[in-house]
Structures are given as C-alpha cells and as structure tokens.
PDB file of N, CA and C in Angstrom:
ATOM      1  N   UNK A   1       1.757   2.902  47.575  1.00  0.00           N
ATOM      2  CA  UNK A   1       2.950   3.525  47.020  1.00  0.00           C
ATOM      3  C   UNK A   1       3.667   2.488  46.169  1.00  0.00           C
ATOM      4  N   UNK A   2       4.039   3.233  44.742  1.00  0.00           N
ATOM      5  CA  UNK A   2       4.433   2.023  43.848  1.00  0.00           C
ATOM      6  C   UNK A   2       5.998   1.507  44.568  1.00  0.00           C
ATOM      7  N   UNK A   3       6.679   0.563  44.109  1.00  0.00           N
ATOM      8  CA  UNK A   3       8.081   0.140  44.535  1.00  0.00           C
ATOM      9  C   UNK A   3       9.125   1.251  43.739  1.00  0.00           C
ATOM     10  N   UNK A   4       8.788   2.335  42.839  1.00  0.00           N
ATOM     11  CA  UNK A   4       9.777   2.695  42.289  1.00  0.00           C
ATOM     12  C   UNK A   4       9.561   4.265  43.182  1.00  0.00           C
ATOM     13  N   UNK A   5       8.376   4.810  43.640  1.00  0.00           N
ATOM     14  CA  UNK A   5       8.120   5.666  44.250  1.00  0.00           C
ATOM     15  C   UNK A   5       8.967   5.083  45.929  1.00  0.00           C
ATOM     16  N   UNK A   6       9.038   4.299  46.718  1.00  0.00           N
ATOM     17  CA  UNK A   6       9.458   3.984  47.836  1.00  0.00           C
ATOM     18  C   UNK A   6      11.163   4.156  47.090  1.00  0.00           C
ATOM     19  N   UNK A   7      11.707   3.578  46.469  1.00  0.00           N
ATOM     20  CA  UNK A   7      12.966   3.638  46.074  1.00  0.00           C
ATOM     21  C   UNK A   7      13.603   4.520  45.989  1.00  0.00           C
ATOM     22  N   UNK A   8      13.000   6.137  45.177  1.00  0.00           N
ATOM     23  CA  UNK A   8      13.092   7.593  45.792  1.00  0.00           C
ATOM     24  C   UNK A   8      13.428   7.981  46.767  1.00  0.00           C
ATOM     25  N   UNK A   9      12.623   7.453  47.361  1.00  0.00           N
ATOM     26  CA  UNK A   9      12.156   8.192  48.685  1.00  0.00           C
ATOM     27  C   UNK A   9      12.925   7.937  49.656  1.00  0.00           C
ATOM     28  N   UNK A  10      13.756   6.443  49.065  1.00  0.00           N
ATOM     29  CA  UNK A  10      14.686   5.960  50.424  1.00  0.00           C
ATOM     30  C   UNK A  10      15.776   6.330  49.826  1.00  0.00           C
ATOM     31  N   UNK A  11      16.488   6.718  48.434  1.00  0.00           N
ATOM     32  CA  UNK A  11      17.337   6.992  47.820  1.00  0.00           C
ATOM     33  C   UNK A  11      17.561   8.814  48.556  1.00  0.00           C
ATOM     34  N   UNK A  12      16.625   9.559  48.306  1.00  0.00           N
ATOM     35  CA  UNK A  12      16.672  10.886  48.995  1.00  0.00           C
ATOM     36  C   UNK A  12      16.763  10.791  50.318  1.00  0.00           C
ATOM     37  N   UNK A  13      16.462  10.329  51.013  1.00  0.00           N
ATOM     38  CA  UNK A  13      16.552  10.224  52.646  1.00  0.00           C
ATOM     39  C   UNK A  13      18.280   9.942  52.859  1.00  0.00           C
ATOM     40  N   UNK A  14      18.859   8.733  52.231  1.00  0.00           N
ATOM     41  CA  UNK A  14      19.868   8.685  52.397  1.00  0.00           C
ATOM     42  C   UNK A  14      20.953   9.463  51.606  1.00  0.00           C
ATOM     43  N   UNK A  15      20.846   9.875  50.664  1.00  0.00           N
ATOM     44  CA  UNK A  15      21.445  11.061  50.137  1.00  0.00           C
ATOM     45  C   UNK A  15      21.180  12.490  51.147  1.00  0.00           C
ATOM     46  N   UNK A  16      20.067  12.830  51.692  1.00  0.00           N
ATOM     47  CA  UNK A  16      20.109  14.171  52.994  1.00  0.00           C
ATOM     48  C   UNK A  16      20.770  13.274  54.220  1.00  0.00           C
ATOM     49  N   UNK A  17      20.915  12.299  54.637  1.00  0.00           N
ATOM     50  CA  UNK A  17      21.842  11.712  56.010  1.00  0.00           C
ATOM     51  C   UNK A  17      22.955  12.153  55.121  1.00  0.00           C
ATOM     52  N   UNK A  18      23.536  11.379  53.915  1.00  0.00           N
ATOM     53  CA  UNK A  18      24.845  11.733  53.667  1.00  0.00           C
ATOM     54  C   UNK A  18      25.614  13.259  54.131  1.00  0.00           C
ATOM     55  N   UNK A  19      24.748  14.152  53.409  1.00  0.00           N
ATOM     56  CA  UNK A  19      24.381  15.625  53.221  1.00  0.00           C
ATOM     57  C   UNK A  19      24.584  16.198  54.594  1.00  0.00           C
ATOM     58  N   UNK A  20      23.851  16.016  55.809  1.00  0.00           N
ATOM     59  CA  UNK A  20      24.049  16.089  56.778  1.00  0.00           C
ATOM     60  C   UNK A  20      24.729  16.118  58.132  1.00  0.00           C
ATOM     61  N   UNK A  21      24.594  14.654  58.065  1.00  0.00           N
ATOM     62  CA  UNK A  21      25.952  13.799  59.100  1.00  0.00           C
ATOM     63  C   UNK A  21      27.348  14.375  59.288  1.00  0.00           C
ATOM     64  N   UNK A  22      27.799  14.350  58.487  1.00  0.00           N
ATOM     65  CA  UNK A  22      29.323  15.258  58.563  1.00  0.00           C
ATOM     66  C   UNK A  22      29.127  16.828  59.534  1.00  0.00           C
ATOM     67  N   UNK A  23      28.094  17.201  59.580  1.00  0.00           N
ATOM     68  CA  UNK A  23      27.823  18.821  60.550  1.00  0.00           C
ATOM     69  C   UNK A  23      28.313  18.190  61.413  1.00  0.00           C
ATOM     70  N   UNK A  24      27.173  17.128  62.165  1.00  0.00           N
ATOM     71  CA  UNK A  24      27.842  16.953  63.456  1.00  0.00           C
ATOM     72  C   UNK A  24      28.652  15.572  63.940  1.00  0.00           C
ATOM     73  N   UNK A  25      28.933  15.131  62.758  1.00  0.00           N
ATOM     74  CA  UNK A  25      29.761  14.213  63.536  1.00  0.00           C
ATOM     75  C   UNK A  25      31.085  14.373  64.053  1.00  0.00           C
ATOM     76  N   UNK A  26      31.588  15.882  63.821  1.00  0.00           N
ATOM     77  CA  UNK A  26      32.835  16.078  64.508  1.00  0.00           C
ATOM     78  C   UNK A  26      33.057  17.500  64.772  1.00  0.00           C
ATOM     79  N   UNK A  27      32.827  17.651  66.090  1.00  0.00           N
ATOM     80  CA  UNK A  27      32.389  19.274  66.440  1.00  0.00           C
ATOM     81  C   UNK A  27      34.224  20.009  65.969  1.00  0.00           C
ATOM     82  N   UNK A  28      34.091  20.827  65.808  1.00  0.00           N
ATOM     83  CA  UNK A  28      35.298  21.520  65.470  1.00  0.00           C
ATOM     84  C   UNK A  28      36.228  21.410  64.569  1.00  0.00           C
ATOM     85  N   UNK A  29      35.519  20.335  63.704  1.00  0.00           N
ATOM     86  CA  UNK A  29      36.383  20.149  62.499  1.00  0.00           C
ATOM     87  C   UNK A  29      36.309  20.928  61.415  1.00  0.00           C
ATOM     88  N   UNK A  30      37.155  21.256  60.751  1.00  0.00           N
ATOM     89  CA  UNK A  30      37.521  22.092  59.779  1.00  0.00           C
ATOM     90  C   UNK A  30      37.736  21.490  57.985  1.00  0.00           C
ATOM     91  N   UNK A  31      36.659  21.583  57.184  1.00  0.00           N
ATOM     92  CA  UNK A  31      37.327  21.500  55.977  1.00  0.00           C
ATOM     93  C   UNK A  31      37.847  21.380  54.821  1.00  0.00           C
ATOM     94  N   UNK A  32      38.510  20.844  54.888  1.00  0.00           N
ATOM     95  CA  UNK A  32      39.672  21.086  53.519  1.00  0.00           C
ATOM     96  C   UNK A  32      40.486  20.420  52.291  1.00  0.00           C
ATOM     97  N   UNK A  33      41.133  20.763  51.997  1.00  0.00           N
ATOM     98  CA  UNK A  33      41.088  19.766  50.281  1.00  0.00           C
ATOM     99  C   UNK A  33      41.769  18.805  50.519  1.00  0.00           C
ATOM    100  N   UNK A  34      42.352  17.840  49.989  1.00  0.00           N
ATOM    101  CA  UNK A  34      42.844  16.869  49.503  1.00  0.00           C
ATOM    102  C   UNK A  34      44.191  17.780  49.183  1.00  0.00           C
ATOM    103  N   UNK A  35      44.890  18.549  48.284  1.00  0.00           N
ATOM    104  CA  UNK A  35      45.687  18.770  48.025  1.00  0.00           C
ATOM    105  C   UNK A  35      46.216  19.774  49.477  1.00  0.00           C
ATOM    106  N   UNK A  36      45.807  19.810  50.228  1.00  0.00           N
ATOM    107  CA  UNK A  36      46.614  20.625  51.347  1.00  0.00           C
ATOM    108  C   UNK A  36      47.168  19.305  52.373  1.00  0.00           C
ATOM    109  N   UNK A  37      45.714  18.353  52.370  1.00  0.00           N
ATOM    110  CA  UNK A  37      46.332  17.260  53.192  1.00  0.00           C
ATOM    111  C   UNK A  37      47.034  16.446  52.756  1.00  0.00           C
ATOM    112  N   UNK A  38      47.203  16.397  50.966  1.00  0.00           N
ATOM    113  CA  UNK A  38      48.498  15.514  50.805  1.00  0.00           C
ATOM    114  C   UNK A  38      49.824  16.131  50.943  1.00  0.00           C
ATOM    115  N   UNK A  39      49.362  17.527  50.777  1.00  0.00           N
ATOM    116  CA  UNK A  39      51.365  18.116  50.843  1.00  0.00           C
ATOM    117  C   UNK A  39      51.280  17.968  52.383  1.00  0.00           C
ATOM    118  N   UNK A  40      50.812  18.235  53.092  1.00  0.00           N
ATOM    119  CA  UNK A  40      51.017  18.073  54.851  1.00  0.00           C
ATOM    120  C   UNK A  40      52.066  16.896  54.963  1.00  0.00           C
ATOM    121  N   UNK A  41      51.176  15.921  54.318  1.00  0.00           N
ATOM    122  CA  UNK A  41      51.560  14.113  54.777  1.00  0.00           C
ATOM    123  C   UNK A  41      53.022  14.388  54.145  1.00  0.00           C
ATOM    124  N   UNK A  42      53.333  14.501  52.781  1.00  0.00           N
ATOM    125  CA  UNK A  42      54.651  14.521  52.158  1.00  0.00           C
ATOM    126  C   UNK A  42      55.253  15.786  53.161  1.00  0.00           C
ATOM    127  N   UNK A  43      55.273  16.756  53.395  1.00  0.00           N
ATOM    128  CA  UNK A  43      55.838  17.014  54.108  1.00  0.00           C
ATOM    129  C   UNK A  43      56.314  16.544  55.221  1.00  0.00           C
ATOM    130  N   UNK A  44      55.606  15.480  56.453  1.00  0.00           N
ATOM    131  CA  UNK A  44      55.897  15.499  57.629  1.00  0.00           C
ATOM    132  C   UNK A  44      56.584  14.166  56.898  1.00  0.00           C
ATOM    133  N   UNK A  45      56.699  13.208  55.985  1.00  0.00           N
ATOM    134  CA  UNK A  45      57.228  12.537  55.356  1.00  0.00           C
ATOM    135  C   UNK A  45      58.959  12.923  55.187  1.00  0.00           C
ATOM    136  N   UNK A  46      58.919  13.545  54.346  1.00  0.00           N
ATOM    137  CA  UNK A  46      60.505  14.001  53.599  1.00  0.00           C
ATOM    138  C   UNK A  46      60.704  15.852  53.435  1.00  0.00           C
ATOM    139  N   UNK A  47      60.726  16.378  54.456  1.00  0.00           N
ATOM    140  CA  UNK A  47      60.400  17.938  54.663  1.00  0.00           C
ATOM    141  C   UNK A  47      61.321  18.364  53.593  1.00  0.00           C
ATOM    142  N   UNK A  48      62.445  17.351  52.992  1.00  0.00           N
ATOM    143  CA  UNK A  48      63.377  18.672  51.792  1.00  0.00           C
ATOM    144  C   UNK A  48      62.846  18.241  50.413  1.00  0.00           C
ATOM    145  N   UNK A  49      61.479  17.489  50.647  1.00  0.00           N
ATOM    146  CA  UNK A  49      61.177  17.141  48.976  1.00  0.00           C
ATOM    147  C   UNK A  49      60.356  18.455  48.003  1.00  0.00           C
ATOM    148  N   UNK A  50      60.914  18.279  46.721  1.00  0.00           N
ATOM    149  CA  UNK A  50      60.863  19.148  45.737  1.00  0.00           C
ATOM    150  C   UNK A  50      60.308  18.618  44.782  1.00  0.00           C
ATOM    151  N   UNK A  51      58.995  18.949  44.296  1.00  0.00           N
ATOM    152  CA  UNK A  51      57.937  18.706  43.202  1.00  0.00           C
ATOM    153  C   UNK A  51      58.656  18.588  42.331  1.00  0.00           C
ATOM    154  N   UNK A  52      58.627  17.690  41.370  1.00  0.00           N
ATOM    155  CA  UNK A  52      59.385  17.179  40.019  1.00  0.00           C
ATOM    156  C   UNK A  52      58.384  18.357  38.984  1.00  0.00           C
ATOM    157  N   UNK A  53      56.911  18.738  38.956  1.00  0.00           N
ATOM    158  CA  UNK A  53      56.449  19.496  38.151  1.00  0.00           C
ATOM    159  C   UNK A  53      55.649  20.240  38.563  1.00  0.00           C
ATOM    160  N   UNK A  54      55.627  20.758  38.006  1.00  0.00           N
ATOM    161  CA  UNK A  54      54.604  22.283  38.289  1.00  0.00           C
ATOM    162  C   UNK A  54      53.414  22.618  37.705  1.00  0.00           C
ATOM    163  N   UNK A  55      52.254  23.210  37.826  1.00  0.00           N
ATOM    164  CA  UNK A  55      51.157  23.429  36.993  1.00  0.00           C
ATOM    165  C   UNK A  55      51.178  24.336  36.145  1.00  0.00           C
ATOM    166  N   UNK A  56      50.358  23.744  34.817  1.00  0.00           N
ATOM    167  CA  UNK A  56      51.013  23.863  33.593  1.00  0.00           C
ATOM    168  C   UNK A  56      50.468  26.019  33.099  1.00  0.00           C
ATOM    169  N   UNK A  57      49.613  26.179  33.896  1.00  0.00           N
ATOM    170  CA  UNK A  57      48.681  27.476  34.226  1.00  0.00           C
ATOM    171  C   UNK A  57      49.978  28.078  34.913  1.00  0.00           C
ATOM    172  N   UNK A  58      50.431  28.192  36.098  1.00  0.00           N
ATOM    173  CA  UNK A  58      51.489  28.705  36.642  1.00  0.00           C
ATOM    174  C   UNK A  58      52.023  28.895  35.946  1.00  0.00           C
ATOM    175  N   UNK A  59      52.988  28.175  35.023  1.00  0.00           N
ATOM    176  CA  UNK A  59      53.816  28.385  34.258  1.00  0.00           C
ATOM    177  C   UNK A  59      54.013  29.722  33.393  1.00  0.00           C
ATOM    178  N   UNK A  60      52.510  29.805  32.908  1.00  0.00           N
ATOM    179  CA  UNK A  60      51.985  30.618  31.318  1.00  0.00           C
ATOM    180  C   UNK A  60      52.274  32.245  32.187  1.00  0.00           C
ATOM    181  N   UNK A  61      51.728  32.184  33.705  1.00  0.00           N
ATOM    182  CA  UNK A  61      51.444  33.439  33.909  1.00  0.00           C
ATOM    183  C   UNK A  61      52.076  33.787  34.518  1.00  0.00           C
ATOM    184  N   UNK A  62      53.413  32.977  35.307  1.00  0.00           N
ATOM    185  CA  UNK A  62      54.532  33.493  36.105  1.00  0.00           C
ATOM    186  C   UNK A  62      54.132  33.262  37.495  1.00  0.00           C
ATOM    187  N   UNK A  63      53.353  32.793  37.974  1.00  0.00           N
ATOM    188  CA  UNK A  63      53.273  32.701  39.529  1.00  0.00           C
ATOM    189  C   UNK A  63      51.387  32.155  39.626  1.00  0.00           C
ATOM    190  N   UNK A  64      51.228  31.883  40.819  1.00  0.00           N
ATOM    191  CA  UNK A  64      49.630  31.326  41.216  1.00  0.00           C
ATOM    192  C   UNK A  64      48.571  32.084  40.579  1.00  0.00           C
ATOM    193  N   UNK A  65      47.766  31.130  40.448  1.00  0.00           N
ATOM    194  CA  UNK A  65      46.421  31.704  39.915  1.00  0.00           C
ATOM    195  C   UNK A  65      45.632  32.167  41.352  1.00  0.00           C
ATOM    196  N   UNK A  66      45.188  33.357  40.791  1.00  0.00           N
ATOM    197  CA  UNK A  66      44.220  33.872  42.088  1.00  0.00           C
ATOM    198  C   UNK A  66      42.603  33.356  42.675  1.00  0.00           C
ATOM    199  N   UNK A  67      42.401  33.064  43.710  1.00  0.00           N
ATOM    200  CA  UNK A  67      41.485  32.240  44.111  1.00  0.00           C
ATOM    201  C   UNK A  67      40.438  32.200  43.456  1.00  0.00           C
ATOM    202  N   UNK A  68      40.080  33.363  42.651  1.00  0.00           N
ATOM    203  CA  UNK A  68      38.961  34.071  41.983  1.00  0.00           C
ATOM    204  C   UNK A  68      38.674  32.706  40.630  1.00  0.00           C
ATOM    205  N   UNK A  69      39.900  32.923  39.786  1.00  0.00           N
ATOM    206  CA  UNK A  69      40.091  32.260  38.749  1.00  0.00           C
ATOM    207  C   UNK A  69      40.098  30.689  38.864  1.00  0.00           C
ATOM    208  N   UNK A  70      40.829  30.207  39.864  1.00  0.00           N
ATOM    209  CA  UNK A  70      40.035  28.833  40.589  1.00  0.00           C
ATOM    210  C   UNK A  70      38.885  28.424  40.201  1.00  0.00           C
ATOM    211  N   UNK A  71      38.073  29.342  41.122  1.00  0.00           N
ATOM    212  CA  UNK A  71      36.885  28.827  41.334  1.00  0.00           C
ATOM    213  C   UNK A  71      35.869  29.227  39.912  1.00  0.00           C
ATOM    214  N   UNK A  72      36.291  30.146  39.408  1.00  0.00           N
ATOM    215  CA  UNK A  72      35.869  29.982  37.918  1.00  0.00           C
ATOM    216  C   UNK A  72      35.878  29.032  37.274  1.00  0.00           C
ATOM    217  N   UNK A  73      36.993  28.783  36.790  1.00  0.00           N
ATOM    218  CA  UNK A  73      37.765  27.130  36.310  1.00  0.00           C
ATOM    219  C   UNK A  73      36.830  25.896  37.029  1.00  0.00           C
ATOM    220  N   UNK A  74      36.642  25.664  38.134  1.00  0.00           N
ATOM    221  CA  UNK A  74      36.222  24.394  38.679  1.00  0.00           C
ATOM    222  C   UNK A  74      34.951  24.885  38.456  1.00  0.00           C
ATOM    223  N   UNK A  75      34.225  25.899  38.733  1.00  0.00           N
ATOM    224  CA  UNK A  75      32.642  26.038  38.073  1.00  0.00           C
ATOM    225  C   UNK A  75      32.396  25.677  36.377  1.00  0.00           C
ATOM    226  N   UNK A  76      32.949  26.199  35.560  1.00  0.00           N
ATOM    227  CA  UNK A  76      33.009  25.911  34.262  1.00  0.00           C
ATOM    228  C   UNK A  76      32.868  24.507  34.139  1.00  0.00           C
ATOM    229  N   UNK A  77      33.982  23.638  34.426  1.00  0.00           N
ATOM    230  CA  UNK A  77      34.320  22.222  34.817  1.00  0.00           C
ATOM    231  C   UNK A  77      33.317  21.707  35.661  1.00  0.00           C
ATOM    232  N   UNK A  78      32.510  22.241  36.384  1.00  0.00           N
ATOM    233  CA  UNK A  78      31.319  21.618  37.024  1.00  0.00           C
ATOM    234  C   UNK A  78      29.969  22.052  36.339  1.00  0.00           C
ATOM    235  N   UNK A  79      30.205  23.145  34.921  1.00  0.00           N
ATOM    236  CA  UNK A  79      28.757  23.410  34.568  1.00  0.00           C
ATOM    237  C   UNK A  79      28.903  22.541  33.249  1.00  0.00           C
ATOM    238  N   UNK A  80      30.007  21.807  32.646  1.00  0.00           N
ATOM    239  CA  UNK A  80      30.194  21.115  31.295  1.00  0.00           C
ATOM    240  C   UNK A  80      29.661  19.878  31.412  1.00  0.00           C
ATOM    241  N   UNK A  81      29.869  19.109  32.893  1.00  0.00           N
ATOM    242  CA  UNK A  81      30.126  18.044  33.502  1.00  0.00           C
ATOM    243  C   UNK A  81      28.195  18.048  33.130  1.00  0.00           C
ATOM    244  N   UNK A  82      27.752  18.994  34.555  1.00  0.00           N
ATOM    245  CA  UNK A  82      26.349  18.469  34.461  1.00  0.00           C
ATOM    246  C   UNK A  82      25.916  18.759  33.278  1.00  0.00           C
ATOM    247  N   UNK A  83      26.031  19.639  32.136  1.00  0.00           N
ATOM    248  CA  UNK A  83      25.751  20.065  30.671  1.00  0.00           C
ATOM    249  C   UNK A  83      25.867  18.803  30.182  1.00  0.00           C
ATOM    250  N   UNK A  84      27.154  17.780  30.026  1.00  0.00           N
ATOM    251  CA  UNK A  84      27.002  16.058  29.322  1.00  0.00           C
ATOM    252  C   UNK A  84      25.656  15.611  30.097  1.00  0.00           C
ATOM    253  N   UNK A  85      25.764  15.303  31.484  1.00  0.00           N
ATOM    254  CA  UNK A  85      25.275  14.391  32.113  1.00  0.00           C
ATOM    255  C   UNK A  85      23.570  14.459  31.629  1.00  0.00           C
ATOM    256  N   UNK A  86      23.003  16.208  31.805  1.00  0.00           N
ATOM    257  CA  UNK A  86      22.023  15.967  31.348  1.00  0.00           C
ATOM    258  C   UNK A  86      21.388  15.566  30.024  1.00  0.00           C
ATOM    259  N   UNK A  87      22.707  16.235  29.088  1.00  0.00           N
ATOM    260  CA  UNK A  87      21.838  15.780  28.052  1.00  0.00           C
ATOM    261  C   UNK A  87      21.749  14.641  27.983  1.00  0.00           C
ATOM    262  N   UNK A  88      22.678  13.192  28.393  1.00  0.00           N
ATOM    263  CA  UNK A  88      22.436  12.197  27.926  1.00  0.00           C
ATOM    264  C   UNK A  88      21.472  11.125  28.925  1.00  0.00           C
ATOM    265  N   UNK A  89      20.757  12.012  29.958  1.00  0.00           N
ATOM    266  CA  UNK A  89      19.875  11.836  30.925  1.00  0.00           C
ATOM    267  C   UNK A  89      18.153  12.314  30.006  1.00  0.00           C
ATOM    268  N   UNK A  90      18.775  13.151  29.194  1.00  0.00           N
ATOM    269  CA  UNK A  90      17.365  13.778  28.612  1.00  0.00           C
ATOM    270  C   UNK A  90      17.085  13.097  27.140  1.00  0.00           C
ATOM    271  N   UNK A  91      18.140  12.570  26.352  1.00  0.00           N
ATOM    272  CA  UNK A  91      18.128  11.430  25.452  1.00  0.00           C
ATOM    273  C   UNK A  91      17.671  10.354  26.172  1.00  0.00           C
ATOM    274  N   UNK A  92      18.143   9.830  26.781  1.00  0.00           N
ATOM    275  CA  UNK A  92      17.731   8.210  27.322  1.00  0.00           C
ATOM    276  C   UNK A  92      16.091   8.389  27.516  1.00  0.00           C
ATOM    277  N   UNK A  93      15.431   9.727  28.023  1.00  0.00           N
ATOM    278  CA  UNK A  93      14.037   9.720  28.671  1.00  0.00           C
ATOM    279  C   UNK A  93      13.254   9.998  27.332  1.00  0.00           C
ATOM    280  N   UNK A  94      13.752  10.794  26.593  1.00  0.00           N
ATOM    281  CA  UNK A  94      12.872  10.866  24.950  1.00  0.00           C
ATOM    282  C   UNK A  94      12.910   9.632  24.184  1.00  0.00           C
ATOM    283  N   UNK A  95      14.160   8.949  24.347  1.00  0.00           N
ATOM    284  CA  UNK A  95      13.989   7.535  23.724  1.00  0.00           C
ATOM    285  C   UNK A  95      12.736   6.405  24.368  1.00  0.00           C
ATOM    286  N   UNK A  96      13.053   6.399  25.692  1.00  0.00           N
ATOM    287  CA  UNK A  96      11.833   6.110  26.486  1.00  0.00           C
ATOM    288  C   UNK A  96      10.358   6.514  25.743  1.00  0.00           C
ATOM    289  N   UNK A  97      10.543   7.750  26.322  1.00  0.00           N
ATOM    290  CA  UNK A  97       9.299   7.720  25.787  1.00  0.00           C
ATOM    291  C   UNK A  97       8.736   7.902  24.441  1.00  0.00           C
ATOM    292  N   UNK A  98       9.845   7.724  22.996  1.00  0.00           N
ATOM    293  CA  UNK A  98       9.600   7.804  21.855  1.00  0.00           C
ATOM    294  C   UNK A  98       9.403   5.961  22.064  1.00  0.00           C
ATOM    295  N   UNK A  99       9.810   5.159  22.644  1.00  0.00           N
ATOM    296  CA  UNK A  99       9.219   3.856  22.353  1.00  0.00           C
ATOM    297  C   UNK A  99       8.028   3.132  23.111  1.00  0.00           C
ATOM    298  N   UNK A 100       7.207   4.285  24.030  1.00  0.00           N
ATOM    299  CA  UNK A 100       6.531   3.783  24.506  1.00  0.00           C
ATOM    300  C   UNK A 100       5.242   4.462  23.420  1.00  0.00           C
ATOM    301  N   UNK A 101       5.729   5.532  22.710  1.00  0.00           N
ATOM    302  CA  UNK A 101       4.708   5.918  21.241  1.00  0.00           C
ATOM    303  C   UNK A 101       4.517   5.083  20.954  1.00  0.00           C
ATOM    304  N   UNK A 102       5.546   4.792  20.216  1.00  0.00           N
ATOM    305  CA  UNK A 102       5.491   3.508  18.989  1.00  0.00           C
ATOM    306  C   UNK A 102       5.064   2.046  19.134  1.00  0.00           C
ATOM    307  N   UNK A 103       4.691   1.742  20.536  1.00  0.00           N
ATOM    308  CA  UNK A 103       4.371   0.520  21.339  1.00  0.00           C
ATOM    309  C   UNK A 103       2.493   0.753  20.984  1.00  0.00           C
ATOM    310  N   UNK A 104       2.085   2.320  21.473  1.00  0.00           N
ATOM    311  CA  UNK A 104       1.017   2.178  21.274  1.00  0.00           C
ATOM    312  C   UNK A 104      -0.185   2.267  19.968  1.00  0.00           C
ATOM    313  N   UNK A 105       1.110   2.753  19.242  1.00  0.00           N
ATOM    314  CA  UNK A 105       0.384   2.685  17.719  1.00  0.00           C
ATOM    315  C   UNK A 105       0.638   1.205  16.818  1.00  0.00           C
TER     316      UNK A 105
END
C-alpha cells in the first residue's frame, strides 16, 4: 500500500470517529445551535439586556423568517460554498494533470 493510499485511509477513519463519537458520548444530550446557547448565557448574565440590532431580513418583512426559508438560505449558502470549493479543487487537478502532459511530450 502506497504512503498516500495509507494517508486516506487514516484520514477517513478519523473523519467517521469524528462523525460518530458524539452519538454516544453523551447519552441524552440534545443538539443545538450556538445562537440559542449564546442568548441563554447573556441571558442568565444580564436578564434586562436589549439587542442593540436586529436582522437585517426581519426588518424588510416585519417579523421572523419562517423555518422553511432558513433552511433554504443556509442550503443555498452551503450549495455556493461547495460550488467555489469544487471548482477550484477541479482546476488545481486539470492543472496537474495538464503538466504531467507536457512533462511527457
């Protein structure tokens, strides 16, 4: 097995522990975002504090966006993200292998 094939292989193994581990490392845990557990903390902090701003979406439409539209939004934002990433994952590998052409001619 070459050294770049073992490197995979231990790269995926520990990426599925990552993946994994969290099931059971804490039976009954629940969860949840970052933005629920920071207003918690500021709350049990200063219970009469009042957001200096508001989101700029709220604003336009008069009250919360519905969960629906969320998760639209953060999918979009997660299909643009991997849309850059690959292409410039799929440039780097044609350059590759446009100079391993030109190596052999």
């Amino acid at each position: 097995m070459s050294k770049n094939k073992k490197l995979v292989l231990v790269l995926l193994v520990i990426a599925a522990l990552i993946a994994i581990i969290p099931f059971f490392a804490r039976r009954g845990a629940a969860f949840g975002g970052s933005d629920d557990a920071g207003s918690q903390v500021v709350e049990e902090i200063s219970p009469d504090y009042e957001p200096w701003a508001t989101p700029v979406l709220e604003n336009a439409i008069g009250g919360e966006l519905p969960g629906e539209i969320e998760n639209l939004l953060f999918c979009v934002q997660t299909g643009i993200g991997v849309g850059v990433i690959a292409f410039f994952v799929g440039r780097f590998y044609e350059r590759k292998k446009l100079g391993k052409a030109n190596e052999e001619l």
